[in-house]
Every structure is written in structure tokens, then in C-alpha cells.
C-alpha atoms as a PDB file:
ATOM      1  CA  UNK A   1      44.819 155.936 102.672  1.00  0.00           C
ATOM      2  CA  UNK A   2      42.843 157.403  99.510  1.00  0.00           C
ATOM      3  CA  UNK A   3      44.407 160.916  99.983  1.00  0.00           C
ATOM      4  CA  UNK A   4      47.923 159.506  99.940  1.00  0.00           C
ATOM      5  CA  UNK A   5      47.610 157.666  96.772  1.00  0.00           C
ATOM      6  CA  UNK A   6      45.654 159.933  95.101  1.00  0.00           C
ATOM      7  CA  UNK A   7      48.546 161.880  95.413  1.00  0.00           C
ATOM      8  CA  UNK A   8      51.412 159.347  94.355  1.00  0.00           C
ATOM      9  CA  UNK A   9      48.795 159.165  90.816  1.00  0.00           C
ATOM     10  CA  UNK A  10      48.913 162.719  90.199  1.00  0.00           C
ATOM     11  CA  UNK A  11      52.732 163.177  91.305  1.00  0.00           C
ATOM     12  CA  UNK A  12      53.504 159.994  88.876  1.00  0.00           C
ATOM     13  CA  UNK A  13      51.078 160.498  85.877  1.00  0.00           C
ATOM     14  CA  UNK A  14      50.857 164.396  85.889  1.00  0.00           C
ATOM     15  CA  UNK A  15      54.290 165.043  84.293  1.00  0.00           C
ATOM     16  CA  UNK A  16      53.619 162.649  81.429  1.00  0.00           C
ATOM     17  CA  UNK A  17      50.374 164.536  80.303  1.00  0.00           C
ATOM     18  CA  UNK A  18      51.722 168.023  80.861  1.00  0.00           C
ATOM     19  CA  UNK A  19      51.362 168.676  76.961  1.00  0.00           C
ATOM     20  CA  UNK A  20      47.723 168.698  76.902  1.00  0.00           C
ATOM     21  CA  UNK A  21      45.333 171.037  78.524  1.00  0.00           C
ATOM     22  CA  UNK A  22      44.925 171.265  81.799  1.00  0.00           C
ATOM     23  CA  UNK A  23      41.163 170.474  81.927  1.00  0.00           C
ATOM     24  CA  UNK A  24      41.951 167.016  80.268  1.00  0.00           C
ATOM     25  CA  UNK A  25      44.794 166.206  82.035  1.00  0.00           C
ATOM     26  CA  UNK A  26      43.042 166.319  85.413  1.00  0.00           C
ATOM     27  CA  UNK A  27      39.936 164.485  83.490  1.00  0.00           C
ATOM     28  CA  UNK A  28      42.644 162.176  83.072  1.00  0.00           C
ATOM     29  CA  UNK A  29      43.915 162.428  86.674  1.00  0.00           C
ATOM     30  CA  UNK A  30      40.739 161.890  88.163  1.00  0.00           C
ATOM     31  CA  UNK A  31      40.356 158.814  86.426  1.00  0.00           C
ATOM     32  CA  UNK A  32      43.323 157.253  86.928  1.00  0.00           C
ATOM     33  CA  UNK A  33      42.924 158.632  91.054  1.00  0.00           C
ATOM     34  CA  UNK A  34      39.643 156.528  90.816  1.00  0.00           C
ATOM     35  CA  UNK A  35      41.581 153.587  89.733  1.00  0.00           C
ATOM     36  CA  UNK A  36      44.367 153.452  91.465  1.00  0.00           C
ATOM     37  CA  UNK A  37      42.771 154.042  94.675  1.00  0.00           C
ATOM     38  CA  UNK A  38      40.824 150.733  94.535  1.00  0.00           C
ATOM     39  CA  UNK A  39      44.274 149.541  93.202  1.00  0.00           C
ATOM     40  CA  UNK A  40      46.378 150.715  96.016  1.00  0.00           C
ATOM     41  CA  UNK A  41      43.527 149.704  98.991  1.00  0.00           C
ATOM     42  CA  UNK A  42      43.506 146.049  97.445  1.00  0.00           C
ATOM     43  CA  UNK A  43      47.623 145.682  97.028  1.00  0.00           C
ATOM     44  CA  UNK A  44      47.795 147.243 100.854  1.00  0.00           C
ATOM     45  CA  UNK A  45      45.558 144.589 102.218  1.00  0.00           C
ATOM     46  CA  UNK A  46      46.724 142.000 100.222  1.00  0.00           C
ATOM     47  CA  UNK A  47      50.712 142.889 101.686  1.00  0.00           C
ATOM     48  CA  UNK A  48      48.999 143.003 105.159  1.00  0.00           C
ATOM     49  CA  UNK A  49      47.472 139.327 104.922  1.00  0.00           C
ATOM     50  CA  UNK A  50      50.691 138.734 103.331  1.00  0.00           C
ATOM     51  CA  UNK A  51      52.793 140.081 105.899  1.00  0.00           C
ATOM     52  CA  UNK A  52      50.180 138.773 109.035  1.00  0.00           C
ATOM     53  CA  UNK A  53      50.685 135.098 107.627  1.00  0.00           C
ATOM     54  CA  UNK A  54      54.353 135.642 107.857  1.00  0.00           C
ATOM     55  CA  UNK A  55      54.435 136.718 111.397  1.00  0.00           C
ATOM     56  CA  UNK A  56      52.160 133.744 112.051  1.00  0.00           C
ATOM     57  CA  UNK A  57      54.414 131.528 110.364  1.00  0.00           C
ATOM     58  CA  UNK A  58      57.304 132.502 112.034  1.00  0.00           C
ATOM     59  CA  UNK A  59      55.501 132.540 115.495  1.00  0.00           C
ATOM     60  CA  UNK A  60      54.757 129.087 114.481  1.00  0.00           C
ATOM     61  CA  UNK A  61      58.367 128.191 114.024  1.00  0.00           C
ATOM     62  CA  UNK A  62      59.465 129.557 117.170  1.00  0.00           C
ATOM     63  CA  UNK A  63      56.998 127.802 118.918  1.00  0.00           C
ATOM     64  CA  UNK A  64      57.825 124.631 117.558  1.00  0.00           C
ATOM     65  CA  UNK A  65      61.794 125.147 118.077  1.00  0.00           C
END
């Protein structure tokens, strides 16, 4: 889960910051993989609660009808 994010940061915020030096830029990577890997785990499980109360609200429908 971590890898494939890490690499959606990098692939989004890299070509922004290719001006500067490399060393800061992936400083600047790094950081923003440490971010948005807590970022991406906690919007994944919040659309899979999401998505399981869906299913059991529509389970619930079918039960009643």
C-alpha cells in the first residue's frame, strides 16, 4: 500500500520541483512520501468503511424488499 503511493507522490510532486537540486528535491520527496502515506492509508480505510456500510445498506434494503 505504502510503495504504491509513495510512488503516485514522487510521480505527482517530482516534476514541479525539477528546478532545484536533486538532493533537495528528494529531501522534499521524502517528506511529502512520509505524509502522504499516512494520508493515503487513512483516505483508503475511510472509502472501505465507506464502501462496507454501503453494501450493508443495500443488503439491508434487499432484505427488507
Amino acid at each position: 500500500m505504502s510503495l504504491s503511493s509513495k510512488n503516485i507522490a514522487s510521480g505527482v510532486f517530482a516534476p514541479d520541483r525539477s528546478t532545484e537540486p536533486p538532493s533537495v528535491r528528494l529531501d522534499i520527496i521524502s517528506d511529502i512520501n512520509d505524509t502522504t502515506t499516512v494520508g493515503a492509508i487513512t483516505v483508503m480505510l475511510f472509502f472501505i468503511s465507506f464502501k462496507l456500510s454501503i453494501k450493508i445498506n443495500l443488503m439491508s434494503i434487499i432484505v427488507i424488499y
